[in-house]
Protein backbone atom coordinates (compact mmCIF):
# COMPACT_ATOMS: atom_id res chain seq x y z
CA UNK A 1 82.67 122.00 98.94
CA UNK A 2 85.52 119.96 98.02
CA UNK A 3 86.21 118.88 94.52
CA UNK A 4 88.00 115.33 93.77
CA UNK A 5 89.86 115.71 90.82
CA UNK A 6 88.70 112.52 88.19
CA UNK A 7 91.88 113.81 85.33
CA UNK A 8 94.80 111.88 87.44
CA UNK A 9 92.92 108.83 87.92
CA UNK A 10 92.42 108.58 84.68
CA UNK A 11 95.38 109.34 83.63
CA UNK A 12 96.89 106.36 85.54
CA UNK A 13 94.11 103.83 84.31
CA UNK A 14 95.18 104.36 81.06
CA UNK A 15 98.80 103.73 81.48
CA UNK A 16 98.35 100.37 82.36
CA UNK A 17 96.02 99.66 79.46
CA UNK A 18 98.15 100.55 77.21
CA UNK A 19 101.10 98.19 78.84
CA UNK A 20 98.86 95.41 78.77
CA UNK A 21 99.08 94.54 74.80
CA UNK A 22 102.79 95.26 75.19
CA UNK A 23 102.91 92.11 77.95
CA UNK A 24 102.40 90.08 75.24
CA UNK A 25 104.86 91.50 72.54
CA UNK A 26 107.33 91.56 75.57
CA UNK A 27 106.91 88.01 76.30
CA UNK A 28 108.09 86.82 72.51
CA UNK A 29 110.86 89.15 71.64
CA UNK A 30 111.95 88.36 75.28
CA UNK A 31 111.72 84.76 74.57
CA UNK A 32 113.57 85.01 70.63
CA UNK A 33 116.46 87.22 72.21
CA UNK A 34 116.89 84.40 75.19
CA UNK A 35 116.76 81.95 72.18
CA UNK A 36 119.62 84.38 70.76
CA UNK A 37 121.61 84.07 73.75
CA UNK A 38 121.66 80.33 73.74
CA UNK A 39 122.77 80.28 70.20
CA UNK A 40 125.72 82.26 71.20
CA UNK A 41 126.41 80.23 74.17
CA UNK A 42 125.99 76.91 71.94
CA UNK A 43 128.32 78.58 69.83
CA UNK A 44 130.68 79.15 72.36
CA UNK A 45 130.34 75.49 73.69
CA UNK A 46 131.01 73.88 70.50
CA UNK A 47 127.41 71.90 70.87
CA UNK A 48 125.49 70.80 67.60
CA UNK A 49 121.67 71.40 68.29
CA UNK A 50 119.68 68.64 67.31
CA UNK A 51 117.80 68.70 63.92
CA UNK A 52 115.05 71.24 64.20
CA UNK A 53 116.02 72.89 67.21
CA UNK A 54 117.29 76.21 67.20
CA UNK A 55 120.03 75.93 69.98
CA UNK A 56 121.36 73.39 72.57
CA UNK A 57 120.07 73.57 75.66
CA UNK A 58 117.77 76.77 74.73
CA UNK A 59 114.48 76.18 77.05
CA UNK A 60 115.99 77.70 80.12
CA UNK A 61 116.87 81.11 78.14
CA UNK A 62 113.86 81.44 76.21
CA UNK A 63 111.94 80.67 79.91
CA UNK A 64 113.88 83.15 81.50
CA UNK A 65 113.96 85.76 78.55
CA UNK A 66 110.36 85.44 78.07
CA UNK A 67 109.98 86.30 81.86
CA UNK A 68 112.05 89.00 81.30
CA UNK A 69 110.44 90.33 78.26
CA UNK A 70 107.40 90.09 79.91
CA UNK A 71 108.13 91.94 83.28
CA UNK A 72 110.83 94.64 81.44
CA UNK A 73 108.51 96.16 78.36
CA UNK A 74 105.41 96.93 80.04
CA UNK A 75 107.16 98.17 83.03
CA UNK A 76 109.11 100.44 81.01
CA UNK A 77 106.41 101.63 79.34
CA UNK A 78 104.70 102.43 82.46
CA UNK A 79 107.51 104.40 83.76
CA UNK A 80 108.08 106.40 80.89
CA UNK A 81 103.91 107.62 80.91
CA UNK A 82 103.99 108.26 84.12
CA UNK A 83 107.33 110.85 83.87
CA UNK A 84 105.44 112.02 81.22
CA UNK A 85 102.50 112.92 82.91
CA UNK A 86 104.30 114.08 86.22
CA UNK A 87 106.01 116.51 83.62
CA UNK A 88 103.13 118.01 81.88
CA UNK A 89 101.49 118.20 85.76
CA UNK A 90 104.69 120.07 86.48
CA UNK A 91 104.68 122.70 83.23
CA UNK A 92 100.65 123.04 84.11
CA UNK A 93 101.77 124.99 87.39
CA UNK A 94 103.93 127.09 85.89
């Protein structure tokens, strides 16, 4: 008889659920540090955003950082769960 082990598949489900809240929160602080960068480079550039805008020229960086955000949290969330479980796998075998 041969036994399928169900404990690594769901170990792996859950990794992912847990990265999917963080897609969100990764898209906005993504999004306010691109927004930071094009402060900086406004700064830089000597340019006077208009009134109520927080930068010149900021949609590109807060596309861009947002992206970013969105793709770079989660991920590294994912990565670091998985090392985690390949670890305790590991010290399980001794």
């Amino acid at each position: 008889m041969s036994e399928v082990p169900e404990q690594p598949e769901r170990a792996s489900r859950w990794r992912y659920i847990v990265a999917l809240p963080l897609a969100i929160v990764g898209y906005f602080s993504g999004g306010m540090i691109g927004v930071a960068i094009a402060k900086v480079v406004g700064e830089f550039n000597k340019c006077a955003p208009p009134e109520g805008f927080p930068a010149c020229n900021f949609e590109p960086y807060l596309q861009v950082g947002s992206v970013v955000g969105l793709l770079i949290l989660p991920g590294f969330l994912v990565w670091r769960l998985w090392q985690s479980d390949t670890a305790s796998r590991n010290s399980e075998r001794g």
